[in-house]
Structure formats: C-alpha cells, structure tokens
PDB file of N, CA and C in Angstrom:
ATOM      1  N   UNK A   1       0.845  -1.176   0.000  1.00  0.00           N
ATOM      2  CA  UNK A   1       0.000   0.000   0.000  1.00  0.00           C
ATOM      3  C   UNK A   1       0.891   1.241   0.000  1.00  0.00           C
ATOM      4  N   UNK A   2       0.498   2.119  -0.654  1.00  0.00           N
ATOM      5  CA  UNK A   2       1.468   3.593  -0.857  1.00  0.00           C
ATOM      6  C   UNK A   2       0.293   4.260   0.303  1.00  0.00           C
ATOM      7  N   UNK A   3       1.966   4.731   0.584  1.00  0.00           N
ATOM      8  CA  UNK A   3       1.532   6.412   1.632  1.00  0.00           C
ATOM      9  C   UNK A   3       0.413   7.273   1.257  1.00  0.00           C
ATOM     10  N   UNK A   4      -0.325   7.259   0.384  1.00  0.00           N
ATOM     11  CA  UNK A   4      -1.072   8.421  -0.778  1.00  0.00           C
ATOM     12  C   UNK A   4      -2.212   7.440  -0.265  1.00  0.00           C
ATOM     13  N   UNK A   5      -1.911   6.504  -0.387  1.00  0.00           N
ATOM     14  CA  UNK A   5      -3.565   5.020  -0.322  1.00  0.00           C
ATOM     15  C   UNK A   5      -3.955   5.093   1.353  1.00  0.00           C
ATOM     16  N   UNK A   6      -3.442   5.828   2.401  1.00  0.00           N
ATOM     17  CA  UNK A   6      -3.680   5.640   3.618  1.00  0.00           C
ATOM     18  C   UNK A   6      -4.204   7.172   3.862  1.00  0.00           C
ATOM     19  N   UNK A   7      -5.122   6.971   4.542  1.00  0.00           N
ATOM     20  CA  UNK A   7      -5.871   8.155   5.102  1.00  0.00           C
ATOM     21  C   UNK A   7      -5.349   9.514   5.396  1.00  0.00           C
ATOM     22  N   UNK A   8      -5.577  10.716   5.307  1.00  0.00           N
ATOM     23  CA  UNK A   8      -4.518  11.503   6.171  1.00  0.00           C
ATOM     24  C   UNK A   8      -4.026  11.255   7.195  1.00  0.00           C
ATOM     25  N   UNK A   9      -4.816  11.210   8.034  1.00  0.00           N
ATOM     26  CA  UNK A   9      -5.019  10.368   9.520  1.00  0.00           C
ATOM     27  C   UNK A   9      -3.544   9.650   9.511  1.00  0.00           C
ATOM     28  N   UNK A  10      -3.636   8.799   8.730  1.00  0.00           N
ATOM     29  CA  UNK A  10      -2.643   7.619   9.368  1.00  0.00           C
ATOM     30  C   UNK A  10      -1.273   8.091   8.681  1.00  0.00           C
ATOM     31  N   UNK A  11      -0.992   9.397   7.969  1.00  0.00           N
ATOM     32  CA  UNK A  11       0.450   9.204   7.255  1.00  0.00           C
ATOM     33  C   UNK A  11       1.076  10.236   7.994  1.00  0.00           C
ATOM     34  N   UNK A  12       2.637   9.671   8.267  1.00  0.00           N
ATOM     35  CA  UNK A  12       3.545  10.418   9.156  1.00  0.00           C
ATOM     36  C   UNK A  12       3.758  11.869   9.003  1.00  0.00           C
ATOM     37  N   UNK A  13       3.391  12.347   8.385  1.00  0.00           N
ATOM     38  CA  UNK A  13       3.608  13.573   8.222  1.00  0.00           C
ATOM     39  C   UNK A  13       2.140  14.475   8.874  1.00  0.00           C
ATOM     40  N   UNK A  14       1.220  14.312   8.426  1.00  0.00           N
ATOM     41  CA  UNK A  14       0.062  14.712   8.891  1.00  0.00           C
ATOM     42  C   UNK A  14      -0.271  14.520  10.058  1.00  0.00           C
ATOM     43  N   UNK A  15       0.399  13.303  10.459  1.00  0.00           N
ATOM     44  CA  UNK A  15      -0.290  12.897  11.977  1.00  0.00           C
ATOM     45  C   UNK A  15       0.858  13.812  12.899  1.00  0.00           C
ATOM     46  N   UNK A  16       2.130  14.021  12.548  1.00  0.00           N
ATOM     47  CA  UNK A  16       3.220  14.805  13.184  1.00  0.00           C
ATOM     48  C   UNK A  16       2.711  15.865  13.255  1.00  0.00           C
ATOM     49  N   UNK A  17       2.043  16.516  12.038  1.00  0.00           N
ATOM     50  CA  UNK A  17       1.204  17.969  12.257  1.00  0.00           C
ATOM     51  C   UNK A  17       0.166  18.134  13.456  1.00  0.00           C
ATOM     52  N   UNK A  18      -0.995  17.347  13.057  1.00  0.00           N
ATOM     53  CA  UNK A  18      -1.667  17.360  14.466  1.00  0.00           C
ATOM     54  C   UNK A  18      -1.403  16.835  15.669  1.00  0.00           C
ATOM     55  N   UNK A  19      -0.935  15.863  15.787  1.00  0.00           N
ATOM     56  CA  UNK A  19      -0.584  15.551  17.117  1.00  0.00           C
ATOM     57  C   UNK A  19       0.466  15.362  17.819  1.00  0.00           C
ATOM     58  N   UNK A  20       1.654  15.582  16.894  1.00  0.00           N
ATOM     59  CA  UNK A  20       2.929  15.909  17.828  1.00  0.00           C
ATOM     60  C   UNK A  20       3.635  14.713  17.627  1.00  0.00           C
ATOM     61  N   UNK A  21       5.529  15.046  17.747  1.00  0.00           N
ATOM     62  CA  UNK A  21       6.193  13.768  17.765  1.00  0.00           C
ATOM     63  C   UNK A  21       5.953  12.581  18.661  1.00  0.00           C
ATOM     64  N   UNK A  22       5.972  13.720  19.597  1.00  0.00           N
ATOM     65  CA  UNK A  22       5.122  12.380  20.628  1.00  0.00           C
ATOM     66  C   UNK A  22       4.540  10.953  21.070  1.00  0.00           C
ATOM     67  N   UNK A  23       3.414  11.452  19.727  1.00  0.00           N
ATOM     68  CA  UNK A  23       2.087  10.439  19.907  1.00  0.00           C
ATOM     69  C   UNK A  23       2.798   9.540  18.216  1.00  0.00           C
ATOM     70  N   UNK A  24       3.769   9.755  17.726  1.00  0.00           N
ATOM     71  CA  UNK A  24       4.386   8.745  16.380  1.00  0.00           C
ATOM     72  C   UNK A  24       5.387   7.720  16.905  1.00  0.00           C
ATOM     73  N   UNK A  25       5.233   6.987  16.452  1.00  0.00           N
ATOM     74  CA  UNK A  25       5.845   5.722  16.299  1.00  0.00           C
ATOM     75  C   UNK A  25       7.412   5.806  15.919  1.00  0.00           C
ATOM     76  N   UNK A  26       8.472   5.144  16.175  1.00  0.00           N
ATOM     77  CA  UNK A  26       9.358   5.369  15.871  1.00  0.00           C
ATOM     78  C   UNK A  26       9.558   5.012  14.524  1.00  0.00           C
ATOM     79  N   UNK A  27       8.830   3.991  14.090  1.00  0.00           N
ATOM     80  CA  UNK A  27       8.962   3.937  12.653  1.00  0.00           C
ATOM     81  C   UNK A  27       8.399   4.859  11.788  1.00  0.00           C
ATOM     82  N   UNK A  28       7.154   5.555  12.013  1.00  0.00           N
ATOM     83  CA  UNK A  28       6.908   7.046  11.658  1.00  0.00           C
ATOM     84  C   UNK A  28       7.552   8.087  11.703  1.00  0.00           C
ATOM     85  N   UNK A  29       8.321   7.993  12.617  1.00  0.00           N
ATOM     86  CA  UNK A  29       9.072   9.562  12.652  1.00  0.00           C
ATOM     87  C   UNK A  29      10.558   8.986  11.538  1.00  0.00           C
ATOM     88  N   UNK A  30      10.829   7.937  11.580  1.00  0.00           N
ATOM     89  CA  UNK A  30      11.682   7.347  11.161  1.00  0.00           C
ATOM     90  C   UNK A  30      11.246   7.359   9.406  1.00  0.00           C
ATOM     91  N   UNK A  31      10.372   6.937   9.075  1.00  0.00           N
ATOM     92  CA  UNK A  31       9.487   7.008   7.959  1.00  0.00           C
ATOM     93  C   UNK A  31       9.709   8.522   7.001  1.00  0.00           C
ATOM     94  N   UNK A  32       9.959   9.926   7.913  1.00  0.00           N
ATOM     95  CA  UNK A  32       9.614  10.775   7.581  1.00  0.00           C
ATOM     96  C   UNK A  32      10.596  11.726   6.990  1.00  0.00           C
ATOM     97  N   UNK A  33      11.940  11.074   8.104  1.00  0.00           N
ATOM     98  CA  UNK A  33      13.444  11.111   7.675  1.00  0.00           C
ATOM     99  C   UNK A  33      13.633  10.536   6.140  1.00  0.00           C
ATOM    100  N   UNK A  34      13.453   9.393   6.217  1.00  0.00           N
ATOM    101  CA  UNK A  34      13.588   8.977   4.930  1.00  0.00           C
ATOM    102  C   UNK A  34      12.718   8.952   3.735  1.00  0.00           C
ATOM    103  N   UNK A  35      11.562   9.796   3.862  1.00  0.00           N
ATOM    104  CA  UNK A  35      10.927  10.574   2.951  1.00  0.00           C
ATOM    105  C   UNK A  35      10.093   9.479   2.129  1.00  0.00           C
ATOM    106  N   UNK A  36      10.722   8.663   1.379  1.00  0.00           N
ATOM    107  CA  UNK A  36      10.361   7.918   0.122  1.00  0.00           C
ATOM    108  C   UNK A  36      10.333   6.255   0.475  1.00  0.00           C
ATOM    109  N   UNK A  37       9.661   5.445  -0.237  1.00  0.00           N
ATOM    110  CA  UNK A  37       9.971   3.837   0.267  1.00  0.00           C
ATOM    111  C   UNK A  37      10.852   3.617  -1.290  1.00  0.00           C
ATOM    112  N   UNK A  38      10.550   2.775  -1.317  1.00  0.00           N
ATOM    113  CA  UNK A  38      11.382   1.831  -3.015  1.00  0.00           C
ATOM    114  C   UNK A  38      10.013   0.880  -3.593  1.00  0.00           C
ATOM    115  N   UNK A  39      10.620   0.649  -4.694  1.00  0.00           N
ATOM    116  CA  UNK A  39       9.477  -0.352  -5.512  1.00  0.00           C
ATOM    117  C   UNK A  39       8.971  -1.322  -4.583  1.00  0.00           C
ATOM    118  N   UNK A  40       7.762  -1.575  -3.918  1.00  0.00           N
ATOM    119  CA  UNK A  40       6.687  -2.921  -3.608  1.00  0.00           C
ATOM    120  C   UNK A  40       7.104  -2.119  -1.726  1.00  0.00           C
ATOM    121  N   UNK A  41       7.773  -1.358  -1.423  1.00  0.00           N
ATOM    122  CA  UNK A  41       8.092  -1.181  -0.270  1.00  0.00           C
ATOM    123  C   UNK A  41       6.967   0.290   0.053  1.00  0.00           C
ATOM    124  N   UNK A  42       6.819   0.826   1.130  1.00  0.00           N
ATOM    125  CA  UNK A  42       6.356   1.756   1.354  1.00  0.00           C
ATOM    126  C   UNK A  42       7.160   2.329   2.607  1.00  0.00           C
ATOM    127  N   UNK A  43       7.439   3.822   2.666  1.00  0.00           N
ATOM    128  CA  UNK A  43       8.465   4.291   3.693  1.00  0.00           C
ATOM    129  C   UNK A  43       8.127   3.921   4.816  1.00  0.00           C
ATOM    130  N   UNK A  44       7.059   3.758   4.967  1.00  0.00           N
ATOM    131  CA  UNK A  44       6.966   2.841   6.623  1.00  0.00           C
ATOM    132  C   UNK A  44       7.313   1.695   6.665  1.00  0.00           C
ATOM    133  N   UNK A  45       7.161   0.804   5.581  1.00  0.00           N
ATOM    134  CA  UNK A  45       7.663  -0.289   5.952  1.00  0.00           C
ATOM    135  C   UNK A  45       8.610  -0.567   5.917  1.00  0.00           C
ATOM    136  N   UNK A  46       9.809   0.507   5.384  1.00  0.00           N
ATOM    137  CA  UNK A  46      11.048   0.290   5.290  1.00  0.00           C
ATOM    138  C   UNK A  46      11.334   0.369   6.462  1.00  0.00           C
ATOM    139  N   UNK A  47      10.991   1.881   7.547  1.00  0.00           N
ATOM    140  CA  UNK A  47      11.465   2.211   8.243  1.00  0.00           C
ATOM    141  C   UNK A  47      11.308   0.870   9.716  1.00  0.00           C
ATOM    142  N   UNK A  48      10.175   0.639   9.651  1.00  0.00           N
ATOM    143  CA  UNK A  48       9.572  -0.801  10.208  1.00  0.00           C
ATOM    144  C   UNK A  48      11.103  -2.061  10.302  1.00  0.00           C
ATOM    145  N   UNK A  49      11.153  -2.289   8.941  1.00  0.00           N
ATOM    146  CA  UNK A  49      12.158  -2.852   8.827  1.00  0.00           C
ATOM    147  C   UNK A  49      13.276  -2.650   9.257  1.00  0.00           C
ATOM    148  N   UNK A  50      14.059  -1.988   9.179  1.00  0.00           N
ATOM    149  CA  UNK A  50      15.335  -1.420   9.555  1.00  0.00           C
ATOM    150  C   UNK A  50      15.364  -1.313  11.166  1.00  0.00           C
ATOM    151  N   UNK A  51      14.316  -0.529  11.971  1.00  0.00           N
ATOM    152  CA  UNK A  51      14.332  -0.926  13.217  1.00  0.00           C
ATOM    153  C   UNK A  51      14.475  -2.376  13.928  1.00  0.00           C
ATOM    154  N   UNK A  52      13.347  -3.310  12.852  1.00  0.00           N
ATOM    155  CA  UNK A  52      13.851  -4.531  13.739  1.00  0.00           C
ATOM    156  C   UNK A  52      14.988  -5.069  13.460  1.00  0.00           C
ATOM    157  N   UNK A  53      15.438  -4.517  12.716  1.00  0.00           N
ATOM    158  CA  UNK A  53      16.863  -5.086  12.558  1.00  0.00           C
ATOM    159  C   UNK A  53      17.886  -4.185  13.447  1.00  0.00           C
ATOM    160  N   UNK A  54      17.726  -3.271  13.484  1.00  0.00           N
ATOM    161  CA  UNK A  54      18.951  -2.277  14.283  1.00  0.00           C
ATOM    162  C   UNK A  54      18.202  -1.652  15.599  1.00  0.00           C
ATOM    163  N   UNK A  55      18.683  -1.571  16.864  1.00  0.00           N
ATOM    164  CA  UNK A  55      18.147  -0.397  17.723  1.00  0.00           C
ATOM    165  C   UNK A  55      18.875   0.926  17.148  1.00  0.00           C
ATOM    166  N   UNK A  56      17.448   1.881  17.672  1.00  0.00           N
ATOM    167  CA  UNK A  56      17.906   2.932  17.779  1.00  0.00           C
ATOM    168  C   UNK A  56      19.051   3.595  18.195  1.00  0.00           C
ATOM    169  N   UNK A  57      19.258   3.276  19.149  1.00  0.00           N
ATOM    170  CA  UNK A  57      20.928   3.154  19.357  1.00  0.00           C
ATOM    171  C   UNK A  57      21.911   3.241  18.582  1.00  0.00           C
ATOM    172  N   UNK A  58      21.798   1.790  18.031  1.00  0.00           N
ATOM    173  CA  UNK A  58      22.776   1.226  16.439  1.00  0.00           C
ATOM    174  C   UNK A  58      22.711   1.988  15.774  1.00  0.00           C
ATOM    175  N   UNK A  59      21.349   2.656  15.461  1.00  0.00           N
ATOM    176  CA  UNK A  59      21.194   3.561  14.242  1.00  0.00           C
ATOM    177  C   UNK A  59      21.848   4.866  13.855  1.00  0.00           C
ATOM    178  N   UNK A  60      22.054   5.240  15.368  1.00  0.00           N
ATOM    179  CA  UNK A  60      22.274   6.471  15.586  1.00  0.00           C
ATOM    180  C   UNK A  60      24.009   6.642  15.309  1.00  0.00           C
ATOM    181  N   UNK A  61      24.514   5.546  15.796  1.00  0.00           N
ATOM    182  CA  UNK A  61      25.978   5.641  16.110  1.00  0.00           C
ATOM    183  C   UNK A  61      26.653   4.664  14.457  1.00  0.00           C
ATOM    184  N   UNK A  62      25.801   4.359  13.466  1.00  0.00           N
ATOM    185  CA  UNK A  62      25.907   3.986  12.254  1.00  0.00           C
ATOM    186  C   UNK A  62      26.618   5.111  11.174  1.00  0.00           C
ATOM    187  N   UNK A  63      27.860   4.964  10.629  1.00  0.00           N
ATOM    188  CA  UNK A  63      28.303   6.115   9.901  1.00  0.00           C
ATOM    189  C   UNK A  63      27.815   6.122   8.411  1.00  0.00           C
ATOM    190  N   UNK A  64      28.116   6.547   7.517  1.00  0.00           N
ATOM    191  CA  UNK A  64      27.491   6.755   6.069  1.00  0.00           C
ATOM    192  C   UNK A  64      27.841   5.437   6.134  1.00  0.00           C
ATOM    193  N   UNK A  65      28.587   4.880   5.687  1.00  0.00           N
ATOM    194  CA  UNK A  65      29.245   3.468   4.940  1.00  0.00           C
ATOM    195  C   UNK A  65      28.346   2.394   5.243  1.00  0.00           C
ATOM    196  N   UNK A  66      28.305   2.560   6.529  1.00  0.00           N
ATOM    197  CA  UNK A  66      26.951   1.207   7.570  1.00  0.00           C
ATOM    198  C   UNK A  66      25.469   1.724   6.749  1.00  0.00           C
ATOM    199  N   UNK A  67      24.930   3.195   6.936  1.00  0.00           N
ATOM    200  CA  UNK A  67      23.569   3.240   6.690  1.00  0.00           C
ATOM    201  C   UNK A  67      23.520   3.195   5.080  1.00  0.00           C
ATOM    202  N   UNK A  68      24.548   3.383   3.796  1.00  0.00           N
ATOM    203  CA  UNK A  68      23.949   3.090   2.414  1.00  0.00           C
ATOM    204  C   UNK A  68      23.999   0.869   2.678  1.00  0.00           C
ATOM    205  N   UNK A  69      24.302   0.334   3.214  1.00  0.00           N
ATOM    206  CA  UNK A  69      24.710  -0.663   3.712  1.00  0.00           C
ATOM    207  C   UNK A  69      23.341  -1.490   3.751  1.00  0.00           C
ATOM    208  N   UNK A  70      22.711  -0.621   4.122  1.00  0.00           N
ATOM    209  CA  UNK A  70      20.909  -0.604   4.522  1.00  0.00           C
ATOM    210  C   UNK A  70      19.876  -1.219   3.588  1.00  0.00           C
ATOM    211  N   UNK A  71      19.297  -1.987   3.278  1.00  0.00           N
ATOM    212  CA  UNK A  71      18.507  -2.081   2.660  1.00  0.00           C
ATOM    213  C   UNK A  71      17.657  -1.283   2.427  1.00  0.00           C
ATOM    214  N   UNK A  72      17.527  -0.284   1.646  1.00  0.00           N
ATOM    215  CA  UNK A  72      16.381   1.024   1.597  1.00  0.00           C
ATOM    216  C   UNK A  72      16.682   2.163   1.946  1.00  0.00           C
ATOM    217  N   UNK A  73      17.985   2.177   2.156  1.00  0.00           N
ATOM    218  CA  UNK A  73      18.903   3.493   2.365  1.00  0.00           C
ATOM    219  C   UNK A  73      19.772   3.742   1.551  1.00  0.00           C
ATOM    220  N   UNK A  74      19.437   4.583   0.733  1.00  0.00           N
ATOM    221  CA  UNK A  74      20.379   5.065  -0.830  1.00  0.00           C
ATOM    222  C   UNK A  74      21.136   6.080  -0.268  1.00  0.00           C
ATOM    223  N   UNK A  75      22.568   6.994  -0.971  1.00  0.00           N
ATOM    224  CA  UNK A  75      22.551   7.621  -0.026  1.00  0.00           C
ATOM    225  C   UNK A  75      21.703   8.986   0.047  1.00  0.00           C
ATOM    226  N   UNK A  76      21.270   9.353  -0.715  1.00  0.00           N
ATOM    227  CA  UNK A  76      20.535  10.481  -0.363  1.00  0.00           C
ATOM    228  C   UNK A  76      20.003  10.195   1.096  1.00  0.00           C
ATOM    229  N   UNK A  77      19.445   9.389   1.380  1.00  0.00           N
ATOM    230  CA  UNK A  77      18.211   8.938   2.667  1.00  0.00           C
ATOM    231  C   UNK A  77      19.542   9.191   3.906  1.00  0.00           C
ATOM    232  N   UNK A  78      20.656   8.335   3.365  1.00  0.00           N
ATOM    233  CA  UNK A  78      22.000   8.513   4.394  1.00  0.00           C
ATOM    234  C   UNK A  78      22.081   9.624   4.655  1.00  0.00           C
ATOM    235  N   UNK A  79      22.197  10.440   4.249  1.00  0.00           N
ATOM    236  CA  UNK A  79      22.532  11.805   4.567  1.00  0.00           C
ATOM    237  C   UNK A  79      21.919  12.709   4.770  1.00  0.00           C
ATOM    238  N   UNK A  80      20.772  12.069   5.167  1.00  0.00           N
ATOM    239  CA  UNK A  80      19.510  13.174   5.955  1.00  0.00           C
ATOM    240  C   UNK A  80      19.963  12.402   7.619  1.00  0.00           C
ATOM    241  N   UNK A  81      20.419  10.978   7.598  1.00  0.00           N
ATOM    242  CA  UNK A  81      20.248  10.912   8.942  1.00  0.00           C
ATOM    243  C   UNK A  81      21.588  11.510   9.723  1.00  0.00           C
ATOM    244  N   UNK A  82      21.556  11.728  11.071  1.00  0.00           N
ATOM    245  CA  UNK A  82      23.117  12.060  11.702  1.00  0.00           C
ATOM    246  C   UNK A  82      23.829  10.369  11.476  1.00  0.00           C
ATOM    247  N   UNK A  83      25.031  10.902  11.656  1.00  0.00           N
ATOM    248  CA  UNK A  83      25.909   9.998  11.528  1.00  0.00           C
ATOM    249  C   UNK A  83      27.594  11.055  11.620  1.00  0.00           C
TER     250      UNK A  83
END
C-alpha cells in the first residue's frame, strides 16, 4: 500500500502535524526522515524494517558506509540521517 492510499489520519507527516512527535511511532518519525519507500516497499515499511533489525541506538551511532549498507537506504536517505 502507498503512503497516498492511507488516510490523512494515518500518514507520518500529517499525523506529526496534528498531534505531535510524541504520539508517532518510531517507525513514523523514522518514515519521515527517509521521505520515500522503493518499488513494492512503502516508507513505513522500510522504516519498520530497519528498526527490527537495528536499535535505535545502532542507528544512531551507524556512519554513512553502515547506513547506504541498509537495505532502503540510498545515499541520499543517508545523509539526511546524523551519523
């Protein structure tokens, strides 16, 4: 399902508008960083993905080389995150 096919309601960006980082999911806020999904993927489910594979933690302390490394992290997406 594409981001566009889900309600306002439910897409990370809109829901960040009304209700704050807060109340998002880490894979949502995560989702939002990386802007775009890839073919059959949708940015949440990438971002979905990548968490269960890495803690936040990991993620954070991951340099360019580790996050294009990523399945679904080109580097453009790399280089929105810190590292």
């Amino acid at each position: 399902m594409k981001i566009k096919d889900l309600p306002k309601s439910d897409r990370p960006r809109e829901k960040l508008v009304a209700k704050g980082a807060e109340n998002l999911k880490d894979s949502e806020l995560l989702a939002i960083l990386l802007r775009t999904g890839k073919a059959g993927k949708n940015v949440i489910e990438i971002a979905s993905q990548i968490l269960t594979k890495h803690s936040k933690k990991r993620l954070l302390q991951m340099t360019y080389q580790d996050l294009v490394k990523i399945d679904g992290i080109d580097s453009a997406k790399a280089t929105t995150l810190p590292y």
